[in-house]
N, C-alpha and C. Protein backbone atom coordinates (compact mmCIF):
# COMPACT_ATOMS: atom_id res chain seq x y z
N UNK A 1 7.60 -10.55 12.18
CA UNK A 1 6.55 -9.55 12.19
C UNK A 1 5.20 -10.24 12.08
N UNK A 2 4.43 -9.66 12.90
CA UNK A 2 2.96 -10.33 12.49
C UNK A 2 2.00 -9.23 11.36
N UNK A 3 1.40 -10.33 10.98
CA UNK A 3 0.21 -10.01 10.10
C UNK A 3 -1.14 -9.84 10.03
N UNK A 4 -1.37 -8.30 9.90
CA UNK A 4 -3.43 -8.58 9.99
C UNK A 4 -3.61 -8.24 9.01
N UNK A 5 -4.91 -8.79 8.91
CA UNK A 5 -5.28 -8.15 7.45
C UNK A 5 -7.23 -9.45 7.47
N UNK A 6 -7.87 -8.51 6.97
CA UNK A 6 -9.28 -9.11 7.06
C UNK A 6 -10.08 -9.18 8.66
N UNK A 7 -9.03 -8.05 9.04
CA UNK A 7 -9.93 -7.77 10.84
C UNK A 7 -9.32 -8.82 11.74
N UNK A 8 -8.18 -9.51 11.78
CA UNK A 8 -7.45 -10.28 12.33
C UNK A 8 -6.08 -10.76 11.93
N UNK A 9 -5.39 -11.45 13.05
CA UNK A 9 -3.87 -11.73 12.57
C UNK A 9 -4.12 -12.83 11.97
N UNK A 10 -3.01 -13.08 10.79
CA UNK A 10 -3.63 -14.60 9.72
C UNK A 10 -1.82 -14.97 9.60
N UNK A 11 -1.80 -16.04 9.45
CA UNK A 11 -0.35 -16.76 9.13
C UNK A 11 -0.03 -15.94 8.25
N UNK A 12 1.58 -15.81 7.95
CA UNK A 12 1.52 -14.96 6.90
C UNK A 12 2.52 -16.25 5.79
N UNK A 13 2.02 -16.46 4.59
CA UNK A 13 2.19 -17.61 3.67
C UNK A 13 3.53 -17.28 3.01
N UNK A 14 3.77 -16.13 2.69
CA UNK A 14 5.08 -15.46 2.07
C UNK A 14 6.01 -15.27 3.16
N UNK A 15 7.45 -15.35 2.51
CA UNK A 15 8.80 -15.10 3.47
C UNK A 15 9.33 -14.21 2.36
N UNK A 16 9.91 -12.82 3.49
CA UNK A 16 10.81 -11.90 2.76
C UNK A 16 11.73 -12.64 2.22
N UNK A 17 12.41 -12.75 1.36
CA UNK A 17 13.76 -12.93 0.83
C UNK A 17 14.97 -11.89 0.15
N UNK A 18 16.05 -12.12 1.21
CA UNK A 18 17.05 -11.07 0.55
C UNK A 18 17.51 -11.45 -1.01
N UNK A 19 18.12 -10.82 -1.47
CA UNK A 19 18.60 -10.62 -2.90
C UNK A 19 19.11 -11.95 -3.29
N UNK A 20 20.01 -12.43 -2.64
CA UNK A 20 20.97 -13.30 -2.24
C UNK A 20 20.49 -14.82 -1.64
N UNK A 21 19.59 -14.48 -0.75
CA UNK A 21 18.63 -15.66 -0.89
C UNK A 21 18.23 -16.72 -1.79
N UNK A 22 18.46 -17.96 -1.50
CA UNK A 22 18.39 -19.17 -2.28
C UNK A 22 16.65 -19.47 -2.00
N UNK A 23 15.84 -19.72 -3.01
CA UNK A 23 14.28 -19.33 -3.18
C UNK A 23 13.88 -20.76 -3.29
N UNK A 24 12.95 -21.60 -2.31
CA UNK A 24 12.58 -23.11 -2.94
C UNK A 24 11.47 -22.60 -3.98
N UNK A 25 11.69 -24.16 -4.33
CA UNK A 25 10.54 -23.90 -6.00
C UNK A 25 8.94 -23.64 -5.70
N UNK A 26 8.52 -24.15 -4.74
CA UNK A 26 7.63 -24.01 -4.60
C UNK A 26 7.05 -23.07 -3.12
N UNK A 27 7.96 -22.15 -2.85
CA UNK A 27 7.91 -21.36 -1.70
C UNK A 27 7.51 -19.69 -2.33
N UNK A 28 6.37 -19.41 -1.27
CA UNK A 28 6.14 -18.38 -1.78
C UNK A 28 6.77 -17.09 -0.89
N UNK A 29 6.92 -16.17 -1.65
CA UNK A 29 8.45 -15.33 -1.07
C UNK A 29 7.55 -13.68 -1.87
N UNK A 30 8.74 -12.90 -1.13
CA UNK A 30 8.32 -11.32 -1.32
C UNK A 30 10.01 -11.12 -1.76
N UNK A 31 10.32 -10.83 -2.79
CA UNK A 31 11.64 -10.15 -3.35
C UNK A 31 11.76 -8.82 -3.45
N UNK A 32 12.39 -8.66 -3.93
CA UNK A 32 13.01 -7.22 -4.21
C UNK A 32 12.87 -6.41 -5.62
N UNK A 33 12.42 -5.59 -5.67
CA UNK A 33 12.04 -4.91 -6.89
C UNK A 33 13.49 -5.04 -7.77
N UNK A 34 14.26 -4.68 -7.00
CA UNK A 34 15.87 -4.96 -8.01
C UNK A 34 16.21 -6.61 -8.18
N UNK A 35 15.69 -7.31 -6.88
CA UNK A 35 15.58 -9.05 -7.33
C UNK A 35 14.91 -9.56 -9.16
N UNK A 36 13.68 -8.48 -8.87
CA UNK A 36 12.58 -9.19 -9.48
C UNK A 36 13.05 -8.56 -10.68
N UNK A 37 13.71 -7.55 -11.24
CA UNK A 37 14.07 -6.98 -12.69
C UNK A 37 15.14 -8.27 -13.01
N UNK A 38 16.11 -8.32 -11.98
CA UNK A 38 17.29 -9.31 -12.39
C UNK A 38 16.91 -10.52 -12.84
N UNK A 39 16.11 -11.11 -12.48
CA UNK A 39 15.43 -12.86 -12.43
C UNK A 39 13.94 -13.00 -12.84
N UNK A 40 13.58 -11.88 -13.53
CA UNK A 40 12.22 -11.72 -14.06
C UNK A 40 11.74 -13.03 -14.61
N UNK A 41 12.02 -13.53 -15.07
CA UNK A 41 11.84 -14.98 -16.47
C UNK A 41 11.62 -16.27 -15.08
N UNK A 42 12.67 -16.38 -14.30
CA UNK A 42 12.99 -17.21 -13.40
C UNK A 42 11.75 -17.37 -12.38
N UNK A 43 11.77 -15.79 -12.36
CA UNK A 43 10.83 -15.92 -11.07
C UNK A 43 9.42 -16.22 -11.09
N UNK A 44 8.98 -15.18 -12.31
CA UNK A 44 7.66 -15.58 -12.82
C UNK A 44 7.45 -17.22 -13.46
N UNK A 45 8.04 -17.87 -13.70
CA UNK A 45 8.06 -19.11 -14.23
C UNK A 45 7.94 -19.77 -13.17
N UNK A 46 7.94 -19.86 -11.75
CA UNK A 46 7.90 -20.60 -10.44
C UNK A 46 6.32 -20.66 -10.75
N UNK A 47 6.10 -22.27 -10.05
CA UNK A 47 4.82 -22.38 -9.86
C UNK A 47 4.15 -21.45 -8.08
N UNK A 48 4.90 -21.24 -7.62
CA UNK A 48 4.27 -20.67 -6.18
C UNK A 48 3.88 -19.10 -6.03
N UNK A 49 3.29 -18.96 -5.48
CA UNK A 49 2.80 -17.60 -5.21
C UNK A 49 3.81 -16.17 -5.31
N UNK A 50 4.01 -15.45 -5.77
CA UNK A 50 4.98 -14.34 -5.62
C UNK A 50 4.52 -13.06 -5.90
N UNK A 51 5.34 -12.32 -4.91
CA UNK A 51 4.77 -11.10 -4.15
C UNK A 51 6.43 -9.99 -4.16
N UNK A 52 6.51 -8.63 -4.45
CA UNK A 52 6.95 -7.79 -4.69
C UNK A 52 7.41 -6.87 -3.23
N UNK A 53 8.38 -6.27 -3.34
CA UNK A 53 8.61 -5.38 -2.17
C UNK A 53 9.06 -4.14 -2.52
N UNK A 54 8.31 -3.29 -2.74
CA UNK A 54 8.75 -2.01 -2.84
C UNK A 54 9.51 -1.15 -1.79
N UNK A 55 10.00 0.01 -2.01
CA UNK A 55 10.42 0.74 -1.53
C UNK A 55 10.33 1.95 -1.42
N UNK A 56 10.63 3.09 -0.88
CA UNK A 56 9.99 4.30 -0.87
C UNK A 56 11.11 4.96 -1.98
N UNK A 57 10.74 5.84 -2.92
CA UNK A 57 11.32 6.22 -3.73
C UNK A 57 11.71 5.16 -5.08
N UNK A 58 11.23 4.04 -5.12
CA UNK A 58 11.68 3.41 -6.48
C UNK A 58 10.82 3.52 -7.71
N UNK A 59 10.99 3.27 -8.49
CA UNK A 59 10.33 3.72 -9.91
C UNK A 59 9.85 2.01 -10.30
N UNK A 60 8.53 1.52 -10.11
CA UNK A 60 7.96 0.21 -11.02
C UNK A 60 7.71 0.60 -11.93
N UNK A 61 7.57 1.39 -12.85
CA UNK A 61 6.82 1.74 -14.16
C UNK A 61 7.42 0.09 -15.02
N UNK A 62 8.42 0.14 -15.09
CA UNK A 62 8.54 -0.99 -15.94
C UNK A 62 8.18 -1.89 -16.39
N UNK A 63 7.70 -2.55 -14.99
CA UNK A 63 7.12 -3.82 -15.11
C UNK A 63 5.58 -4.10 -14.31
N UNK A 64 5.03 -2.77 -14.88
CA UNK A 64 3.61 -2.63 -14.58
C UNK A 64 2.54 -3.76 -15.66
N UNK A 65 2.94 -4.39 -16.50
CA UNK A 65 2.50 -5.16 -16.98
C UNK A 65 2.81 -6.65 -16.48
N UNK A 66 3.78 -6.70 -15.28
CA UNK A 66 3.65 -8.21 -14.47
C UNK A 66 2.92 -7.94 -13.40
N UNK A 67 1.91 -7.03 -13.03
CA UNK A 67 1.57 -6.58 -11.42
C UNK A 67 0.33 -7.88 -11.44
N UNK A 68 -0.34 -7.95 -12.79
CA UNK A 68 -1.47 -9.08 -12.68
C UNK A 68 -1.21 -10.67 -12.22
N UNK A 69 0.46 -10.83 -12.18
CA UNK A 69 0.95 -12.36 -11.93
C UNK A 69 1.72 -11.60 -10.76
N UNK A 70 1.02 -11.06 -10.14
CA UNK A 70 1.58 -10.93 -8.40
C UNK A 70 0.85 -11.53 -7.42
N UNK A 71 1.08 -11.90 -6.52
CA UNK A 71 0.21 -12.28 -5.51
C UNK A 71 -0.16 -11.11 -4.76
N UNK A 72 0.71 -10.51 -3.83
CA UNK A 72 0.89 -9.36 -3.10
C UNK A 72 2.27 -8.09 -3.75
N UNK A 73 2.38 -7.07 -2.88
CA UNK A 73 3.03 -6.03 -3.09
C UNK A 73 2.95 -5.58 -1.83
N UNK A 74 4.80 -5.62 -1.19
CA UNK A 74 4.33 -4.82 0.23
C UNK A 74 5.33 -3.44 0.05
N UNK A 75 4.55 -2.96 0.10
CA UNK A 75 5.35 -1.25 0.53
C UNK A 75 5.89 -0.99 1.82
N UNK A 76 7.18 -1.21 1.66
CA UNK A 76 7.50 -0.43 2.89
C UNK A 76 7.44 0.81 3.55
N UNK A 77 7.33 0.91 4.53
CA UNK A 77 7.28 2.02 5.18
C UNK A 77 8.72 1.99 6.76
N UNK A 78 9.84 2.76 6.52
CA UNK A 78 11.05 2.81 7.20
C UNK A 78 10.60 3.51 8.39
N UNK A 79 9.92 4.59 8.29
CA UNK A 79 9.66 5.41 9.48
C UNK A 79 8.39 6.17 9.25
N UNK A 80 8.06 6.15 10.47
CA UNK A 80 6.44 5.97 10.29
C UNK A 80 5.86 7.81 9.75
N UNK A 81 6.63 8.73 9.54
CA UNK A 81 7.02 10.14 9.05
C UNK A 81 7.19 10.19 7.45
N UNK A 82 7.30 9.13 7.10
CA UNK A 82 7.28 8.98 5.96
C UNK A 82 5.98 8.23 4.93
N UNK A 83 5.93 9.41 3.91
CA UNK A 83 4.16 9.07 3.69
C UNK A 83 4.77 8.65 2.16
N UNK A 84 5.71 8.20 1.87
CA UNK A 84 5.52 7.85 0.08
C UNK A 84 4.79 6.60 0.22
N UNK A 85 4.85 5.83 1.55
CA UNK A 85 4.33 4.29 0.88
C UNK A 85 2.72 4.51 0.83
N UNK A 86 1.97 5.94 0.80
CA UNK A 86 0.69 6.62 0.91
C UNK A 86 0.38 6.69 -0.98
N UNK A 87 1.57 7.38 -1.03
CA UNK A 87 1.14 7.33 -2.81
C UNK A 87 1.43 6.19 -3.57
N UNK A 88 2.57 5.08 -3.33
CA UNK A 88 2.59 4.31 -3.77
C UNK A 88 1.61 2.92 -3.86
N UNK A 89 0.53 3.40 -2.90
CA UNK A 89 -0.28 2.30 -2.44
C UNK A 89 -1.67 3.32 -3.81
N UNK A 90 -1.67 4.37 -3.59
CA UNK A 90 -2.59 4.87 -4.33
C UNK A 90 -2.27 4.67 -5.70
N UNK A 91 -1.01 4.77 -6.22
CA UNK A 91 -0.67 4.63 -7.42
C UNK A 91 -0.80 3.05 -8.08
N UNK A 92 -0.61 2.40 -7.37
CA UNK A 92 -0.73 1.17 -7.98
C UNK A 92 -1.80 0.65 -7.95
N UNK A 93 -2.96 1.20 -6.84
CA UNK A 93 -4.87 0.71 -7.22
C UNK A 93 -5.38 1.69 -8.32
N UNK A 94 -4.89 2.61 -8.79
CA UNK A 94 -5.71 3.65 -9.05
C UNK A 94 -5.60 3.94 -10.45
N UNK A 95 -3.82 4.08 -10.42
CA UNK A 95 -3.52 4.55 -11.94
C UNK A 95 -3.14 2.83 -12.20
N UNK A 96 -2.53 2.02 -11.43
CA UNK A 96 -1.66 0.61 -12.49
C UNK A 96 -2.66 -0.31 -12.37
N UNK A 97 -3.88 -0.47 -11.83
CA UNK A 97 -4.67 -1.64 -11.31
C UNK A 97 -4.68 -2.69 -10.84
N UNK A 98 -3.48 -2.42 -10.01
CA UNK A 98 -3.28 -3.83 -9.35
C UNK A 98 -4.37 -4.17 -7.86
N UNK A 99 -4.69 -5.85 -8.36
CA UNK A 99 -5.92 -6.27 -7.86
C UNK A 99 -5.29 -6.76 -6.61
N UNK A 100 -3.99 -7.13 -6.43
CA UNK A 100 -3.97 -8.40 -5.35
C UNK A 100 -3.80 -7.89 -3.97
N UNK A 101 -3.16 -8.02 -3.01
CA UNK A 101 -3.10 -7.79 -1.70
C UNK A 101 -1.95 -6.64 -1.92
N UNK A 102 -2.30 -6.03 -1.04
CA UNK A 102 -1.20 -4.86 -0.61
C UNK A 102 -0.99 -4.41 0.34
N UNK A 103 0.11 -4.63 0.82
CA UNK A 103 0.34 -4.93 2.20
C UNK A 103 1.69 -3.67 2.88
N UNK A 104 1.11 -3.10 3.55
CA UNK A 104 2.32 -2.16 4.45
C UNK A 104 2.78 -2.90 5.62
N UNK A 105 4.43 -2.28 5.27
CA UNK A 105 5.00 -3.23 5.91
C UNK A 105 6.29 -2.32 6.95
N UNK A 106 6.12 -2.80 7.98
CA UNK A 106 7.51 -1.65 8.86
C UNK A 106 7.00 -0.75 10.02
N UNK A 107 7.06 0.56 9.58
CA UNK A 107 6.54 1.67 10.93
C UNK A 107 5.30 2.15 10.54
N UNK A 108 4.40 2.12 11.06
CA UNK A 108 3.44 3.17 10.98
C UNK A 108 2.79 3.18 12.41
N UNK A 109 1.91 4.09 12.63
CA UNK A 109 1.23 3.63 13.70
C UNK A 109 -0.25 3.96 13.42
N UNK A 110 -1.06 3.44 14.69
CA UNK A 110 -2.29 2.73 14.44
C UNK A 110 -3.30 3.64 13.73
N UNK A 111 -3.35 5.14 14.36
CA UNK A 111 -3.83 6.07 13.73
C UNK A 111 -3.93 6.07 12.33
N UNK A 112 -2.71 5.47 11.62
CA UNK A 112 -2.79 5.46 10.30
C UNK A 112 -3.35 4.64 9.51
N UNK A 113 -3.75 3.55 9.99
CA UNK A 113 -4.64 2.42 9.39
C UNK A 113 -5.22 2.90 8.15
N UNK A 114 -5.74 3.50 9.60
CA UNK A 114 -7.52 4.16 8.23
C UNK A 114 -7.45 5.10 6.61
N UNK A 115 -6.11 5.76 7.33
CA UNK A 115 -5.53 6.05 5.76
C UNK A 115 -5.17 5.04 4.70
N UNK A 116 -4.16 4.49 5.77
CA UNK A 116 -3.69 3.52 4.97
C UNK A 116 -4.74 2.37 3.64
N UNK A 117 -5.75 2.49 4.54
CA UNK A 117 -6.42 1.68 4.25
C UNK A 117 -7.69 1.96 2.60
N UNK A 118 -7.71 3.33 3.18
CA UNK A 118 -7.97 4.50 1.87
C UNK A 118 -7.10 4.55 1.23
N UNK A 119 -6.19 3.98 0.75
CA UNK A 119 -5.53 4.46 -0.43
C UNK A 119 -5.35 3.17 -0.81
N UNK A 120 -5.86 1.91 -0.37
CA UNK A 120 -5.98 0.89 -0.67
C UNK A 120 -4.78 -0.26 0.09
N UNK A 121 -4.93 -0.28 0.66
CA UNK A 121 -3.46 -0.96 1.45
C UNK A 121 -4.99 -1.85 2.26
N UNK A 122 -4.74 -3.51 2.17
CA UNK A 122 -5.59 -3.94 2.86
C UNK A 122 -4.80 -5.39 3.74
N UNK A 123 -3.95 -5.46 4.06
CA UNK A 123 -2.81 -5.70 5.21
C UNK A 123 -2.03 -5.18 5.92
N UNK A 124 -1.51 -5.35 7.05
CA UNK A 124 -0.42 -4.79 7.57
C UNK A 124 0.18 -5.36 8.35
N UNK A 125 1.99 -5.29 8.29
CA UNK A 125 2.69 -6.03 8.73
C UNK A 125 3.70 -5.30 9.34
N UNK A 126 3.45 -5.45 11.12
CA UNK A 126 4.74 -4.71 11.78
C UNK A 126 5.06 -5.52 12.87
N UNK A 127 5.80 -5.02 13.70
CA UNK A 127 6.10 -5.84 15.10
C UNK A 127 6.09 -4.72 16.09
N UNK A 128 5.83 -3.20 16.19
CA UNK A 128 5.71 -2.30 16.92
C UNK A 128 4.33 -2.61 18.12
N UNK A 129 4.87 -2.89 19.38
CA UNK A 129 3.87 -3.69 20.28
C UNK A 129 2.82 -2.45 20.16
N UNK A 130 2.95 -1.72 20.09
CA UNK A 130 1.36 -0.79 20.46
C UNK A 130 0.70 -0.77 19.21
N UNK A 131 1.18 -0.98 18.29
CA UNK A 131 0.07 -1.08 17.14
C UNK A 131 0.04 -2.39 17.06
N UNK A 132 0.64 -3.63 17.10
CA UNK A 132 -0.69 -4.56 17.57
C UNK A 132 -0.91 -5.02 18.66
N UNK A 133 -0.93 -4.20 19.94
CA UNK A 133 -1.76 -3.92 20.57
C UNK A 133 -3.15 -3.59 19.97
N UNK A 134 -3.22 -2.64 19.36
CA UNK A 134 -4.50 -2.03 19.19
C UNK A 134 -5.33 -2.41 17.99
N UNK A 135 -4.32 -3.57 17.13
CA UNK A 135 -4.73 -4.23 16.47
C UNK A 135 -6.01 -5.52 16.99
N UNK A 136 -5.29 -5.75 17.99
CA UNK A 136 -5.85 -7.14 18.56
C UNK A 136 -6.77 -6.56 19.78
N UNK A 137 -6.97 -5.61 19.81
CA UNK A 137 -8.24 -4.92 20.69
C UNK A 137 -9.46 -4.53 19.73
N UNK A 138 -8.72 -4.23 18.68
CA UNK A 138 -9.84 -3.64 17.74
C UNK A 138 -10.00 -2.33 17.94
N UNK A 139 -8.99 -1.77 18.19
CA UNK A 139 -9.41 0.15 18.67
C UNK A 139 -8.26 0.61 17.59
N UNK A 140 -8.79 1.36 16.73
CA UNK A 140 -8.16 2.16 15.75
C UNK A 140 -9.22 3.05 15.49
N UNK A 141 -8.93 4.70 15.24
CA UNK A 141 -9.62 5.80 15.19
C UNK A 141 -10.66 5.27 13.64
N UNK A 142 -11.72 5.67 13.97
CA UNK A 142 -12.44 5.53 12.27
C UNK A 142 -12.68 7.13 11.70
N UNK A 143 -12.78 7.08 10.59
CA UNK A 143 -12.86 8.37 10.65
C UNK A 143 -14.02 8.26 9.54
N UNK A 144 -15.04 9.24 9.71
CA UNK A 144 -15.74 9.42 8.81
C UNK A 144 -15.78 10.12 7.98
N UNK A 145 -15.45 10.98 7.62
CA UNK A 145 -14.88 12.86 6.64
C UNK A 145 -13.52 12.58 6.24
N UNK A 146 -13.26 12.62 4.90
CA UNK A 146 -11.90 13.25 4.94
C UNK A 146 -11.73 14.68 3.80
N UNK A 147 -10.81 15.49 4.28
CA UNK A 147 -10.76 16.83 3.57
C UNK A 147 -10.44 16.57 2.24
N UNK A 148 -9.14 15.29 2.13
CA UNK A 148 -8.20 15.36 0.89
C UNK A 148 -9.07 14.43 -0.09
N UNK A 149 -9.36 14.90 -0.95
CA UNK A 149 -9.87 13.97 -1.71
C UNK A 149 -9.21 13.09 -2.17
N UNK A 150 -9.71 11.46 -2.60
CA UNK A 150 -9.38 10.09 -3.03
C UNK A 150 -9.88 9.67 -4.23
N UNK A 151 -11.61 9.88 -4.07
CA UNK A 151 -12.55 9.57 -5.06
C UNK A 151 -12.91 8.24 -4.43
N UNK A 152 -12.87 8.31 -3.36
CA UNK A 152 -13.92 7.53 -2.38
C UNK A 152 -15.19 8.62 -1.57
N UNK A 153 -15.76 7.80 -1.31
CA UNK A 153 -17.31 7.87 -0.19
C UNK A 153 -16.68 8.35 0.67
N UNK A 154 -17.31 9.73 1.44
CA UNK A 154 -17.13 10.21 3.03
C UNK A 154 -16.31 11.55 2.66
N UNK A 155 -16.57 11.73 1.84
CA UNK A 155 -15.60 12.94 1.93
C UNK A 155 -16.24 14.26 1.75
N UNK A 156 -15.94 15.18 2.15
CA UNK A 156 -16.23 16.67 2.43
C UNK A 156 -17.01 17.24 0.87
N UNK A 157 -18.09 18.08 1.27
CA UNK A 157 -18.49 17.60 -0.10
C UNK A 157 -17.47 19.21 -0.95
N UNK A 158 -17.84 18.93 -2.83
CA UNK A 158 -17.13 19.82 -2.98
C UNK A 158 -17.71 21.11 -3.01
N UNK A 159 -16.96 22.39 -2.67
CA UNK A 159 -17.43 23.45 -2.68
C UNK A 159 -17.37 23.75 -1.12
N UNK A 160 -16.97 22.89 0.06
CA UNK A 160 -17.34 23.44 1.27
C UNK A 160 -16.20 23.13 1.93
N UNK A 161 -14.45 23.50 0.53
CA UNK A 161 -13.29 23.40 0.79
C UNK A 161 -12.77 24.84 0.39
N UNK A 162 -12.57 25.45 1.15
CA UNK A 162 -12.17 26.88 0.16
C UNK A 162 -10.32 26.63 0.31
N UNK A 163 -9.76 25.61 0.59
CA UNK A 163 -8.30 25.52 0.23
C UNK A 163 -8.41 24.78 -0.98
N UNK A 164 -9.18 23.94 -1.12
CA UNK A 164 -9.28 22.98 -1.83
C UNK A 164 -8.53 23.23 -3.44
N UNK A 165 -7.89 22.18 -4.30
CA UNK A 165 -7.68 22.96 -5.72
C UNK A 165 -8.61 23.22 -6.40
N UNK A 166 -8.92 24.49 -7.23
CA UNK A 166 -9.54 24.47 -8.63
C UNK A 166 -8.64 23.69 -9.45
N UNK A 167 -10.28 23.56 -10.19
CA UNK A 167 -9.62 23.39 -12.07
C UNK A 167 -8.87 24.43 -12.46
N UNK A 168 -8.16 23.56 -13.42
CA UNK A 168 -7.22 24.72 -14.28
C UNK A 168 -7.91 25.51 -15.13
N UNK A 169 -7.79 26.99 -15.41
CA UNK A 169 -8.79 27.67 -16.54
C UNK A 169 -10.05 28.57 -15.57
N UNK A 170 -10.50 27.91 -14.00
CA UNK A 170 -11.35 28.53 -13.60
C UNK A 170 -11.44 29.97 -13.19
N UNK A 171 -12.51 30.81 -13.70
CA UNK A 171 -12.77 32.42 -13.20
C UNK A 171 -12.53 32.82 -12.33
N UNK A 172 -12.14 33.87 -11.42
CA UNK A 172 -11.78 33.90 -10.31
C UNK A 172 -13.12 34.51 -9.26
N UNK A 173 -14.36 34.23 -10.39
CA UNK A 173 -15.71 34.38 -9.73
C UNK A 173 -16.21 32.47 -9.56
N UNK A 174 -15.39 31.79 -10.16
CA UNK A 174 -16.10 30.21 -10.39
C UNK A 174 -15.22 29.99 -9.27
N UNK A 175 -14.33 30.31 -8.71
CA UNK A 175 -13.11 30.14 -7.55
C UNK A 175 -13.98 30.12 -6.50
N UNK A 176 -14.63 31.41 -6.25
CA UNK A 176 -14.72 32.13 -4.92
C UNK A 176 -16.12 31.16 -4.77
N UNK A 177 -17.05 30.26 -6.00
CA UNK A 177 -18.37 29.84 -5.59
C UNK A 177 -18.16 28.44 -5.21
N UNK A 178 -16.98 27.83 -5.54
CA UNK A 178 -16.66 26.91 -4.95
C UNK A 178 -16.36 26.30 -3.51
């Protein structure tokens, strides 16, 4: 699969590794969230770079206190219909603070960048020829507005969403001025 990330394709320094996979000492690798619980001590004790692979539906809470000795975190994404690797990319800049690279990895297509990219995902790694195609042209939709709020810049301002949620507790006259 190739890799962009910083407005171009860049070597990519990490190798997936299956479970089972024999890891050199100084090779930097992307494991498995069920790898990385099993060999926690092992792995973090490597002097080389190491990077996480989530999945759609798994639970990190655990070991939200190793996310700072990560290099990367790639979320997969199986089919490009599938939006958990959307919250999981939000959840881990937002609520866990993880600083390092985060990288989607699998189906999406190009349209989705820009989301992607809003919820903090600032790599991406597929082999689907039309998205990098359009990678390596530089044509991906930008969007300036978005409805759903993030708590980023560009967004719709509030009050000129009438789907939008209220607060909990609000009047159903503080509703309608919103």
């Amino acid at each position: 699969m190739a890799l962009w990330k910083n407005g171009s394709f860049v070597a990519d320094r990490f190798r997936h590794v299956a479970d089972d996979d024999v890891i050199g000492t100084d090779e930097a690798v992307i494991v498995s969230l069920e790898r990385f619980r099993a060999e926690r001590e092992a792995l973090l004790a490597r002097p080389a770079p190491l990077g996480l692979r989530i999945e759609p539906g798994s639970d990190w809470g655990g070991i939200v206190q190793d996310l700072p000795r990560l290099a990367v975190i790639a979320a997969s994404l199986p089919k490009f219909a599938d939006g958990r690797a959307f919250s999981i990319g939000r959840l881990l800049r937002e609520r866990d603070g993880f600083a390092g690279e985060l990288r989607a990895v699998g189906a999406f297509f190009l349209d989705q960048i820009p989301l992607l990219k809003r919820v903090g995902f600032d790599a991406f790694e597929t082999e689907d020829p039309l998205v990098l195609k359009g990678l390596q042209e530089g044509r991906w939709p930008e969007v300036k507005e978005y409805l759903q709020p993030v708590g980023g810049a560009g967004e719709i301002p509030a009050g000129t969403r009438p789907f939008a949620r209220r607060p909990a507790g609000a009047t159903g006259e503080q509703r309608n001025q919103e």
